[in-house]
Protein backbone atom coordinates (compact mmCIF):
# COMPACT_ATOMS: atom_id res chain seq x y z
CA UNK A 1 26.97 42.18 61.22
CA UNK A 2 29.05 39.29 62.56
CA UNK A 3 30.69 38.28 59.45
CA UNK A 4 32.66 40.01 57.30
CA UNK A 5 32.20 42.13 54.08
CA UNK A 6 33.64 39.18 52.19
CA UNK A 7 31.87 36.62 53.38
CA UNK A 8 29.00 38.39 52.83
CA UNK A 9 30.00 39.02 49.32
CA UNK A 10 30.12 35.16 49.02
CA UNK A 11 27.13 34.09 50.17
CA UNK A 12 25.29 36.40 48.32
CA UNK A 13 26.71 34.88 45.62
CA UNK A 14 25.99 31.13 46.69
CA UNK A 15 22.41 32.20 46.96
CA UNK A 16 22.33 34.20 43.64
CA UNK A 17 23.73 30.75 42.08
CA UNK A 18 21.15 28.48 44.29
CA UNK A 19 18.13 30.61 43.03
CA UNK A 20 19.39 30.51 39.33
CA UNK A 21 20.16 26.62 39.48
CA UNK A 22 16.21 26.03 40.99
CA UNK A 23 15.28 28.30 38.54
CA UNK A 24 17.04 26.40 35.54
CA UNK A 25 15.95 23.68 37.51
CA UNK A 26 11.89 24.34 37.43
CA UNK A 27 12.19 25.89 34.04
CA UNK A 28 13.38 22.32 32.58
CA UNK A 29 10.19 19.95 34.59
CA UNK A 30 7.92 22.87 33.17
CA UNK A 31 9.43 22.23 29.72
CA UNK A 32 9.41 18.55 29.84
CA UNK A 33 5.35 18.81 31.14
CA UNK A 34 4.58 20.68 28.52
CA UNK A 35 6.19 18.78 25.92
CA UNK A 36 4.86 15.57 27.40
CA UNK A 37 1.38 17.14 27.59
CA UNK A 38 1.74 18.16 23.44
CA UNK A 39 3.25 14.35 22.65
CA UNK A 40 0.16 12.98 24.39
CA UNK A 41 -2.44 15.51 22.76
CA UNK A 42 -1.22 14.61 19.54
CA UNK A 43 -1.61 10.71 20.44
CA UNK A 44 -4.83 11.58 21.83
CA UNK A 45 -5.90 13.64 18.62
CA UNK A 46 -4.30 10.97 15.86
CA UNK A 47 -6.25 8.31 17.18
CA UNK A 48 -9.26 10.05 17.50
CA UNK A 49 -8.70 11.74 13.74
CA UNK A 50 -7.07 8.71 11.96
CA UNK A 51 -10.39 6.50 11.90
CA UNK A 52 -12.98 9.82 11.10
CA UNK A 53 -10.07 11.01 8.19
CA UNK A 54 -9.79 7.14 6.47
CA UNK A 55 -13.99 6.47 7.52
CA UNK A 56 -14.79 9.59 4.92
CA UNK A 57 -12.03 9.22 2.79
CA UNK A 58 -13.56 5.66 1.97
CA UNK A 59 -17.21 7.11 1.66
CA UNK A 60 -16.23 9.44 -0.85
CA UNK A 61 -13.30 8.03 -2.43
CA UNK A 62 -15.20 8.08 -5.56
CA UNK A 63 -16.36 11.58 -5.35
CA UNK A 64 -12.95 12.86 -4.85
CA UNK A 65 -10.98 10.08 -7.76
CA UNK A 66 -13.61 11.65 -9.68
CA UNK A 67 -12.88 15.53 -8.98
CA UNK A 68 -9.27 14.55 -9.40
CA UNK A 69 -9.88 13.02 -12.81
CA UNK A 70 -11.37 16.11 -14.25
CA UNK A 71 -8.33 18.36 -13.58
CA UNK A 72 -6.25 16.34 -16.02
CA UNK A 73 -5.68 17.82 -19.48
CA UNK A 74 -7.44 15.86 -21.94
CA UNK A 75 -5.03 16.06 -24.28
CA UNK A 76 -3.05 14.04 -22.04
CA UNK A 77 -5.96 11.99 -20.09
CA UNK A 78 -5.27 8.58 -21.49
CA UNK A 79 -1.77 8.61 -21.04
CA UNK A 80 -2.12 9.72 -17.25
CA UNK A 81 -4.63 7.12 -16.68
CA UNK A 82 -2.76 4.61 -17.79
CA UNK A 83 0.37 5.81 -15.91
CA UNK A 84 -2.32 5.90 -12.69
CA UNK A 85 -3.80 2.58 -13.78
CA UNK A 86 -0.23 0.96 -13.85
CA UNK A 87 0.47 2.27 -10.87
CA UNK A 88 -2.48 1.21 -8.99
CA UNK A 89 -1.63 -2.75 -10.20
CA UNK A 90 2.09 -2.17 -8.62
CA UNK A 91 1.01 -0.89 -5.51
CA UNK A 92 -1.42 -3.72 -4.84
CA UNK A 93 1.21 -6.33 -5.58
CA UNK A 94 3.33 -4.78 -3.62
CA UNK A 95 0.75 -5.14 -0.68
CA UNK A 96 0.10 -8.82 -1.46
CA UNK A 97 3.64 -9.59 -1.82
CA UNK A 98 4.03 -8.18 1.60
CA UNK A 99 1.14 -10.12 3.16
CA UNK A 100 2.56 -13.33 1.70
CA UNK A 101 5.89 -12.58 2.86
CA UNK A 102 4.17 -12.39 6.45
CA UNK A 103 2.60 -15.97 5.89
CA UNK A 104 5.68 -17.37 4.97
CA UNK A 105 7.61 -15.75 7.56
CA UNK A 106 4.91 -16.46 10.06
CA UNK A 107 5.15 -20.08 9.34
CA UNK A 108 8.94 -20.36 9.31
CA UNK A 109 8.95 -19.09 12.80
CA UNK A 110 6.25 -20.45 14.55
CA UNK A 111 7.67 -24.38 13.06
CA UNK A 112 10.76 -23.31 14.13
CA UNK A 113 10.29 -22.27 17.79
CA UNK A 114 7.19 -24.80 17.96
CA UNK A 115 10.05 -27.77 17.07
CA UNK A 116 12.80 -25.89 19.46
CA UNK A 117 10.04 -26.57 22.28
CA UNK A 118 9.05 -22.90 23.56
CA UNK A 119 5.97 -22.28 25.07
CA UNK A 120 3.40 -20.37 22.72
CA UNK A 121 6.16 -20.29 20.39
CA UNK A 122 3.33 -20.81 17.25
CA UNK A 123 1.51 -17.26 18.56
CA UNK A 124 4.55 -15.63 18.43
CA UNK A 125 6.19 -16.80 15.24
CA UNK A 126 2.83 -15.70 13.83
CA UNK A 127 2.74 -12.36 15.76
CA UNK A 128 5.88 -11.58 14.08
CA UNK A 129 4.85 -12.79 10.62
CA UNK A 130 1.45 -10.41 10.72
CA UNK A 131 3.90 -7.52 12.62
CA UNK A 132 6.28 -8.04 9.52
CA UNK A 133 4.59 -5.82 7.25
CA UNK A 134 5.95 -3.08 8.89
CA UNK A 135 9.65 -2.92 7.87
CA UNK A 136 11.80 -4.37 11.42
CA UNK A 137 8.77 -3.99 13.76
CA UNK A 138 8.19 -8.23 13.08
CA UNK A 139 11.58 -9.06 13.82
CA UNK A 140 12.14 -6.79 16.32
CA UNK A 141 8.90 -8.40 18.48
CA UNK A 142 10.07 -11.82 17.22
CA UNK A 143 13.48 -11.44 19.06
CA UNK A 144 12.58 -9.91 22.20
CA UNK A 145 9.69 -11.89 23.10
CA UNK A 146 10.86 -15.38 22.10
CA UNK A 147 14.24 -14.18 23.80
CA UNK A 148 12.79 -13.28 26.76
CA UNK A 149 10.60 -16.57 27.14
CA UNK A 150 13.72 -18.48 25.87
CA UNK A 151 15.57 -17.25 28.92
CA UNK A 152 12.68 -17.72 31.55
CA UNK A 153 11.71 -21.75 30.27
CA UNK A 154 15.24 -23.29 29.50
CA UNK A 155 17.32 -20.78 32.37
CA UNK A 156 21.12 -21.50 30.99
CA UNK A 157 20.66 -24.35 28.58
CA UNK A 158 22.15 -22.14 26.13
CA UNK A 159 21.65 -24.92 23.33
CA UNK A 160 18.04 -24.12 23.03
CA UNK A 161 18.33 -20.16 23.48
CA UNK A 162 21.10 -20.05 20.51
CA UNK A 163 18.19 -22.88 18.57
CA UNK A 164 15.71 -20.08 19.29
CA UNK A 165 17.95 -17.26 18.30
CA UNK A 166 18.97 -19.24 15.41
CA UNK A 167 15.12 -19.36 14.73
CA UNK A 168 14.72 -15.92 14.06
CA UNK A 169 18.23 -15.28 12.17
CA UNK A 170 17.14 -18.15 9.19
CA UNK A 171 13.89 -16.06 9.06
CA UNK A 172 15.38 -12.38 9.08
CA UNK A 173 18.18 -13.83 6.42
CA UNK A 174 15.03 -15.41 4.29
CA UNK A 175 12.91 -12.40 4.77
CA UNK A 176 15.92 -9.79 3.90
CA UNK A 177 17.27 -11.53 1.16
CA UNK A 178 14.82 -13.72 0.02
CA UNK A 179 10.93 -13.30 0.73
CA UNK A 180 11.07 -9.68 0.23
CA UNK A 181 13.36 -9.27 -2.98
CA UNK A 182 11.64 -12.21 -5.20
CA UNK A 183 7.45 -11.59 -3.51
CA UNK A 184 7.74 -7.79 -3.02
CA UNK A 185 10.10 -7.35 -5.93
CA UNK A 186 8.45 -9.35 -9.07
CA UNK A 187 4.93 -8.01 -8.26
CA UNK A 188 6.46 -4.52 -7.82
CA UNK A 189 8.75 -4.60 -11.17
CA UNK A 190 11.72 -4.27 -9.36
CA UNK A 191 14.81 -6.13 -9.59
CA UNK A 192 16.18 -7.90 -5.91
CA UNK A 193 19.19 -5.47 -6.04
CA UNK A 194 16.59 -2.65 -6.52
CA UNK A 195 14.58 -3.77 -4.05
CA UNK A 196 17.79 -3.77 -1.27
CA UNK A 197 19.23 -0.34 -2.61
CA UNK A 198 15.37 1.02 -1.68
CA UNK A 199 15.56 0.24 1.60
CA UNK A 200 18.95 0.82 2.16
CA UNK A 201 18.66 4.26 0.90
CA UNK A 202 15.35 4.83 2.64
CA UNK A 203 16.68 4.41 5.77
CA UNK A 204 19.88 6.27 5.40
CA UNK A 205 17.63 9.75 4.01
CA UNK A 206 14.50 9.12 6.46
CA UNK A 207 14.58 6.63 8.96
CA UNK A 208 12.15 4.25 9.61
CA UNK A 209 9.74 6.39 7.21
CA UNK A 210 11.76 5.74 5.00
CA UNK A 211 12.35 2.32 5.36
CA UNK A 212 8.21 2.33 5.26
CA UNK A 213 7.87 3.48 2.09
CA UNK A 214 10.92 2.79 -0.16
CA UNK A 215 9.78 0.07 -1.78
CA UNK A 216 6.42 1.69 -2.40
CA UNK A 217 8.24 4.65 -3.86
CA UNK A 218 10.77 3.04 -5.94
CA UNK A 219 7.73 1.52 -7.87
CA UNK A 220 6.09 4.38 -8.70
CA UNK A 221 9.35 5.44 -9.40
CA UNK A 222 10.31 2.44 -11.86
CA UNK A 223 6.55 2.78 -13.43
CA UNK A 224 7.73 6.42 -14.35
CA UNK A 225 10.91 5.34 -15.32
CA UNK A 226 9.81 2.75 -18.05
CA UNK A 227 6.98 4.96 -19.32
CA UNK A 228 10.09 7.81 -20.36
CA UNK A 229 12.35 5.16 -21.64
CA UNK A 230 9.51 3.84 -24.00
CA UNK A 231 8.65 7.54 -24.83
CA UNK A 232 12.25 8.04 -25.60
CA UNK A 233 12.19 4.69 -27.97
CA UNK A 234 9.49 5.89 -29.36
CA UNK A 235 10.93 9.59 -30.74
CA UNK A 236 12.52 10.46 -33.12
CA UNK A 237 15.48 11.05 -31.09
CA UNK A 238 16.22 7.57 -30.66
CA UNK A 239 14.82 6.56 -34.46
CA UNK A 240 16.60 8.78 -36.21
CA UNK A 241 20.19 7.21 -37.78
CA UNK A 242 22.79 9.66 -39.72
């Protein structure tokens, strides 16, 4: 009764806009449990899964090859098996070209940071050689850890921090434009330039998905590819002359 109507009028609405805020407030660290609680379920339930899905998947990877094999036409079977067979060979060059790009990378960096003088610098050139098989995640660990160690052991001799940094730019530079393009490439059928313009393009549609499996794709892609062009040489399309 002391205060007037306005005032009144005002701190009803102070209070109206206090309760909402809390509201908005609680709302949001519900929302944030909840979608913490989900992102940790499905880490939870992909680790558990991923081992039980690839353990059966290797049991009775004949079984199912073998279901698969009967649905093609046999009109067609020969030609799809050899499309399948061709792709098979790319796909496992392209993993061994990516495992020797890891031992050469491996070995560039742990000589390199083993000569520049930093502690366990062999484990982590090799760490980042084994890591480099997934597209940047190599690297990435490379720079950050020997970075971080540079910076603790030497304090401000910058000299051997750049030498260390220096380290890992020669190997990204012989990994990027190098390793990759002439290992990965030649075993996958694809040209250096092709090979670039895969992951390029990979990562500009999905991201680091897409970095992961550009090069995988563009050689199923290219096997495709030069199975139509010789179809095409081979028709009377291309034979015929007026």
């Amino acid at each position: 009764g002391r205060f007037a109507p306005e005032d009144v009028e005002k701190l009803r609405g102070a209070a109206g806009q206090s309760v909402g805020e809390a509201a908005g407030w609680v709302g949001n660290i519900l929302k944030q449990i909840v979608s913490s609680g989900l992102a940790l379920f499905d880490i939870v339930a992909l680790t558990i899964i991923t081992p039980v899905v690839a353990f059966y998947m290797l049991r009775d990877w004949h079984k199912l090859t073998k279901s698969i094999d009967s649905l093609f036409p046999r009109r067609y079977y020969d030609v799809i098996q050899s499309q399948l067979s061709e792709i098979n060979v790319t796909l496992s060059g392209f993993i061994r070209g990516n495992v020797l790009v890891g031992r050469a990378l491996g070995f560039v960096d742990s000589v390199g940071l083993s000569l520049v003088g930093l502690h366990d610098g062999g484990a982590i050139g090799i760490t980042a050689g084994v890591l480099s098989f997934i597209p940047y995640v190599g690297t990435a660990f490379g720079w950050i850890t020997s970075l971080i160690l540079a910076f603790v052991q030497f304090d401000d001799d910058w000299t051997h921090i750049g030498m260390v940094l220096g380290v890992f730019l020669l190997g990204h530079i012989l990994e990027s434009y190098v390793l990759t393009p002439r290992l990965v490439g030649q075993r996958v059928g694809l040209h250096p330039v092709w090979v670039l313009f895969a992951l390029i393009t990979g990562g500009k549609l999905m991201g680091f998905t897409g970095v992961l499996i550009a090069v995988p794709a563009a050689a199923v892609i290219g096997v495709l590819t030069r199975f139509a062009i010789r179809q095409y040489r081979a028709s009377t399309v291309y034979k015929d002359t007026l």
